[in-house]
Protein backbone atom coordinates (compact mmCIF):
# COMPACT_ATOMS: atom_id res chain seq x y z
CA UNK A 1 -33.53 10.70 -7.27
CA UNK A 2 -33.37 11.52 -3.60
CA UNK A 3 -30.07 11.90 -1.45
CA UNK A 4 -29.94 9.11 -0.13
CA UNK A 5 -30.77 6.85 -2.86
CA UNK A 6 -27.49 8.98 -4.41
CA UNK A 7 -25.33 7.55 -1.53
CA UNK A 8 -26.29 4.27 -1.23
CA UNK A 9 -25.84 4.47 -5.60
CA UNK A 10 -22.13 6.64 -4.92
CA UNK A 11 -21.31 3.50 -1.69
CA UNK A 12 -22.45 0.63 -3.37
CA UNK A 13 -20.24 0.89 -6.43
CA UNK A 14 -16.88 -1.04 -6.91
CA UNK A 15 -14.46 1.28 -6.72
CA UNK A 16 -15.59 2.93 -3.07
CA UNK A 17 -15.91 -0.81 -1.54
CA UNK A 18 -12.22 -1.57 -2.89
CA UNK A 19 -10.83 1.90 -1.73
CA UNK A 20 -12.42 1.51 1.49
CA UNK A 21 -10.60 -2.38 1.44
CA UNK A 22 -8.05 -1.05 0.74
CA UNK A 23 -7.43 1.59 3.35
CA UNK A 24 -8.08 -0.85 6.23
CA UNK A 25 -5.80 -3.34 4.79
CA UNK A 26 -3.19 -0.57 4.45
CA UNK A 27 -3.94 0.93 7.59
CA UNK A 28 -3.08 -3.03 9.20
CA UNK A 29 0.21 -3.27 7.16
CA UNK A 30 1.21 -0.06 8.17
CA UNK A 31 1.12 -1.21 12.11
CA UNK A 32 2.88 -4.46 11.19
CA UNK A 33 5.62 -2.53 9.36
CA UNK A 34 5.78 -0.27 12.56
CA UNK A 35 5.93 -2.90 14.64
CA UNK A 36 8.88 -4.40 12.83
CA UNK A 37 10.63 -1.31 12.41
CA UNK A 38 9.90 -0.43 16.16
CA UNK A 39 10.63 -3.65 17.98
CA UNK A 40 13.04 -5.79 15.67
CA UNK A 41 14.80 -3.38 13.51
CA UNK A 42 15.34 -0.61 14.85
CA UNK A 43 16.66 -2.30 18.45
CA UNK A 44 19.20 -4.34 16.11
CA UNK A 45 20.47 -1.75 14.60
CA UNK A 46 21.04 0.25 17.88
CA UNK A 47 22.66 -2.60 18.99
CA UNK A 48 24.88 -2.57 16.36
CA UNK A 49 25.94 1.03 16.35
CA UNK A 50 26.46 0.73 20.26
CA UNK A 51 23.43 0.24 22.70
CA UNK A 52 21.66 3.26 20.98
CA UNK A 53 18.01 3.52 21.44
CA UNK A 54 17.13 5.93 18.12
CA UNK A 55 13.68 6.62 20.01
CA UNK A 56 15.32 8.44 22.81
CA UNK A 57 17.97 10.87 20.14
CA UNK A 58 16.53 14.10 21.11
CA UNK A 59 18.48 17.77 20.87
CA UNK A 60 16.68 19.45 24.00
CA UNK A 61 16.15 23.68 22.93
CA UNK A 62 14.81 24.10 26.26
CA UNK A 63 15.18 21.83 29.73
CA UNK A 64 12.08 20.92 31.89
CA UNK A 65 11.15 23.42 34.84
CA UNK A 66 8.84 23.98 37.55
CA UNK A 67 6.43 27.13 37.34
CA UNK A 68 6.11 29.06 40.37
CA UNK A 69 2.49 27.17 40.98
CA UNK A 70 4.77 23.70 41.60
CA UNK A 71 3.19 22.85 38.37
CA UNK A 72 6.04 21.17 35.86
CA UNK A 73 6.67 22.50 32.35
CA UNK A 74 8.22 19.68 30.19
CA UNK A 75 11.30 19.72 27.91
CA UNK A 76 11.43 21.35 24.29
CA UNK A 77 12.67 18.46 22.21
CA UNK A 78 13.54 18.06 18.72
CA UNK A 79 13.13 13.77 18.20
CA UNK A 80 15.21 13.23 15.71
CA UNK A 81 15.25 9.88 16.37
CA UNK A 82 11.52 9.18 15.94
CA UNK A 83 12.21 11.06 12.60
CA UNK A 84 14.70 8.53 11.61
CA UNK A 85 12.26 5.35 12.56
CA UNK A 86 9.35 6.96 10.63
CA UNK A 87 11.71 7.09 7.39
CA UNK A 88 12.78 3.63 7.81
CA UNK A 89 9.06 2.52 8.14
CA UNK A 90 8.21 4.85 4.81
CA UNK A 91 11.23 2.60 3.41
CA UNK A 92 10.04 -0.72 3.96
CA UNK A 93 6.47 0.15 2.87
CA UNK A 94 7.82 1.69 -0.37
CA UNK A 95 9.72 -1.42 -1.03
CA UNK A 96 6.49 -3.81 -0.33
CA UNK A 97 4.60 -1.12 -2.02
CA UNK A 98 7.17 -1.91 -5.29
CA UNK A 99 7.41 -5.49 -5.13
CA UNK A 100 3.64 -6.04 -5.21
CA UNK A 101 3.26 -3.65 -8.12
CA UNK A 102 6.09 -5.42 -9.67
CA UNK A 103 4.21 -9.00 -9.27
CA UNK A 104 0.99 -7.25 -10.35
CA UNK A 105 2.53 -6.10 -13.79
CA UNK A 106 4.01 -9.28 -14.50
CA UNK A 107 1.35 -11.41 -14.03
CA UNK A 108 -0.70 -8.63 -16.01
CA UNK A 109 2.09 -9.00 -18.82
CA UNK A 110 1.98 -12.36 -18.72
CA UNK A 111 -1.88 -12.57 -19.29
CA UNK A 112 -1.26 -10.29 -22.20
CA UNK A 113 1.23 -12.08 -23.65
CA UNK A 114 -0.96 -15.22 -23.83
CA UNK A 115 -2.93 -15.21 -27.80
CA UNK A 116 -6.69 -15.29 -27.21
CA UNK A 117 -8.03 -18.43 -29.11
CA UNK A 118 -9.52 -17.71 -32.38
CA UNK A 119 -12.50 -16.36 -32.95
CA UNK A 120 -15.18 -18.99 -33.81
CA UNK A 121 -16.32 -18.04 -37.80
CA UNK A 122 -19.85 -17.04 -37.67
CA UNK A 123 -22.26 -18.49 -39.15
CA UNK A 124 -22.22 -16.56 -42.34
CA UNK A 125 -18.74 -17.46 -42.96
CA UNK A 126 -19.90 -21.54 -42.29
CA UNK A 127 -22.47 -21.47 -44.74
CA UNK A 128 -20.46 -19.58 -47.70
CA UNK A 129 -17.15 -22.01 -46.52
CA UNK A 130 -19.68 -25.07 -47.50
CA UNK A 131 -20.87 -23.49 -50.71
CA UNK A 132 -17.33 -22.91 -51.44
CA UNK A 133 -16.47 -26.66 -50.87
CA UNK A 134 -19.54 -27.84 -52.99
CA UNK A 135 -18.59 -25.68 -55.67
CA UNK A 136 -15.63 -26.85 -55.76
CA UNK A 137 -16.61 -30.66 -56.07
């Protein structure tokens, strides 16, 4: 079997499609939780706490200069509040995350918890059931 005949085997199965699925829809929610957390949340709850805008919290360890070739050297900064948006976006994912793992199991319990119908007898068990009624006649 050649190589690529390999990959297109490895590509085409079910799992790699889904993963792959999956990472682009992931990669979509994850910019639609940013955006929330950037532009609605986060601006609320600065708000709320004072007119604070947590993407500008910096501690500065060193201030900007100019080199001696006019050129300028910008800030050392520690962002702590870019820090503190990125956990509140890991915060909302992990709770979407949950939730739709907690609907998947249920509906997964429930579909276990529903008896299969019985098994049709085969067609052994038909013949000797009609032997059994005859003989009893």
């Amino acid at each position: 079997m050649g190589m690529a005949s390999e990959f297109k085997e490895f590509a085409m199965r079910g799992n790699v499609v889904d993963l792959a699925v999956g990472v682009v829809i992931g990669a979509a929610f994850g910019k639609i939780v940013a955006s929330l957390v950037n532009d609605i949340i986060m601006p609320s709850i600065g708000y709320a706490v004072g007119g604070v805008n947590f993407s500008d919290l910096a501690i500065e360890l060193k201030a900007a200069t100019v080199d001696a070739a006019g050129t300028e050297v910008p800030a050392v900064l520690v962002k702590y509040g870019a820090f503190i948006q990125t956990i509140v976006d890991f915060l909302i994912i992990a709770f979407a995350i949950f939730v739709a793992v907690k609907v998947i199991n249920s509906l997964k319990r429930k579909e276990e918890a529903a008896p299969a119908p019985p098994a049709e007898p085969s067609e052994e068990v038909k013949l000797l059931t009609e032997i059994r009624d005859a003989l009893k006649r």
